[in-house]
Every structure is written in C-alpha cells, then in structure tokens.
Protein backbone atom coordinates (compact mmCIF):
# COMPACT_ATOMS: atom_id res chain seq x y z
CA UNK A 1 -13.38 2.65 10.73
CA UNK A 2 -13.47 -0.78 8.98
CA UNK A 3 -10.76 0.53 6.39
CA UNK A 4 -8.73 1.91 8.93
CA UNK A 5 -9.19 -1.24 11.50
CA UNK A 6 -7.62 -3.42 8.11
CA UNK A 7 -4.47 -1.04 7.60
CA UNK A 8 -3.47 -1.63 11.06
CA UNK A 9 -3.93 -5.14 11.63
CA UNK A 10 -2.18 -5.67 8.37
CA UNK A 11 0.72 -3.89 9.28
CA UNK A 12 0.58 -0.59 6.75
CA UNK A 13 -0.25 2.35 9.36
CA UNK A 14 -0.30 3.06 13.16
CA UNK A 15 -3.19 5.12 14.68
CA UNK A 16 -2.63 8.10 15.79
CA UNK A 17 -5.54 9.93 16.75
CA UNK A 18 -8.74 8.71 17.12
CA UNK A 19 -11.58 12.04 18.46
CA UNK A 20 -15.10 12.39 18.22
CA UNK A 21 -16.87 15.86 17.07
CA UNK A 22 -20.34 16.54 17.83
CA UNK A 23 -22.18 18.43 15.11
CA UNK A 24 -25.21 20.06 14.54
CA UNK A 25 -27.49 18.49 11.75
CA UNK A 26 -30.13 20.61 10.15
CA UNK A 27 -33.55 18.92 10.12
CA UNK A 28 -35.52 18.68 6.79
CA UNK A 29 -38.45 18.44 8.51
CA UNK A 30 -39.94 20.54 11.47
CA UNK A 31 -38.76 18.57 14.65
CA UNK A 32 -35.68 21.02 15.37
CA UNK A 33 -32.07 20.48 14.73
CA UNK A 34 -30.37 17.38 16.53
CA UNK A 35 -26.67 15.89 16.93
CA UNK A 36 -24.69 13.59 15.49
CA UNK A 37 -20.96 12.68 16.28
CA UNK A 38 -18.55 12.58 14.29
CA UNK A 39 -15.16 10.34 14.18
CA UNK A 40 -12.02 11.50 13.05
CA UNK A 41 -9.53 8.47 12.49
CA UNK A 42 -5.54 9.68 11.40
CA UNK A 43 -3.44 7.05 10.56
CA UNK A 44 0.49 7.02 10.42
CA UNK A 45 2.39 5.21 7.88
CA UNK A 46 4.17 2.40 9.79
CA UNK A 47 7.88 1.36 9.63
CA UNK A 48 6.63 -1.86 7.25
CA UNK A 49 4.91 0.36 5.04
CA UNK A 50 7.06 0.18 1.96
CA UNK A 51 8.07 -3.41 2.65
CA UNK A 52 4.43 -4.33 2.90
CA UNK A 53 3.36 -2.38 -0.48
CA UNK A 54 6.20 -4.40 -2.20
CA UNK A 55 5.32 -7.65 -1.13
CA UNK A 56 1.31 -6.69 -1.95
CA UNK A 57 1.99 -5.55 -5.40
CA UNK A 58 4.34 -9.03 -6.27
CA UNK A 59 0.92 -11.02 -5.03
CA UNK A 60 -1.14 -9.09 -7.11
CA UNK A 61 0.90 -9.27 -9.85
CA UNK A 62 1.31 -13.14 -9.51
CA UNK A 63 -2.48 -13.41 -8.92
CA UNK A 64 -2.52 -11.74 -12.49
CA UNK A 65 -0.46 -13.50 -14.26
CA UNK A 66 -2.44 -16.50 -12.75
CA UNK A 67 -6.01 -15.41 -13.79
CA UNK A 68 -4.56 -14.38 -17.22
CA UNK A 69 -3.15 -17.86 -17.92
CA UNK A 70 -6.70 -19.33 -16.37
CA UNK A 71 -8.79 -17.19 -18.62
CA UNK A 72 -6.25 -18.77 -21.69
CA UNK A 73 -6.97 -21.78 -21.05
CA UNK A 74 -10.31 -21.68 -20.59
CA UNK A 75 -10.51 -20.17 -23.83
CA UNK A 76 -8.24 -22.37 -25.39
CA UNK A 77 -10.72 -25.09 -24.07
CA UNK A 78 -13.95 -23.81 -25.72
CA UNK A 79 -11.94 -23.05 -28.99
CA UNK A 80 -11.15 -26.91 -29.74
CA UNK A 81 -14.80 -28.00 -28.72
C-alpha cells in the first residue's frame, strides 16, 4: 500500500482499483481455519509518467556523479596525509 500510496502522490500512476478478497488460511495448529483479507491495489501509468522517469533518472544521475566526485576527494584527501 505504502509503495503504491508513493507512486501516486509523486505523480507516476493513478489508482484504479482498489478490492479486498477474503481468504481462507489453513491453521498449523488445531484451532480451525480462519480469514484473512486480502488487498488488491492496480495502478495506471499516469499522463506524467515518462516525463517524471526522465527527470528521476537526470537526479540520479547527477546525485552520481556527485557522490563519485565526493568519494575522489575524500580519497584524494587520505592519499596526501
């Protein structure tokens, strides 16, 4: 729910469905069989969807490059003590 919760507030999918299922779980021990529901989430792409993956995968990039030239340095750094 969490993961789906994120893609929509962020702008990458739409709900579409959201149902419940009740099924029947299979005790392990001898106090008979009980229920549990299930939730079924299905997601849409939205209309942003490929805008939104472009703009994600220049930040990560960036962030890369960033924490590559950090790690350098910091290397660099130890190297000339």
């Amino acid at each position: 729910m969490i993961a789906a919760e994120n893609l929509v507030r962020n702008n990458y999918a739409t709900f579409q469905e959201i149902k419940t299922k009740t099924i029947t779980v299979q005790a392990s021990n001898n106090r008979g069989d009980s229920k549990k529901a299930k939730l079924f989430i299905t997601l849409k792409r939205s209309p942003e969807f490929f805008e939104n993956m472009k703009r994600f995968n220049e930040i990560r990039e960036e962030n890369e490059k960033k924490a590559n030239t950090l790690a350098e340095e910091r290397k660099n750094a130890t190297d000339q003590q």
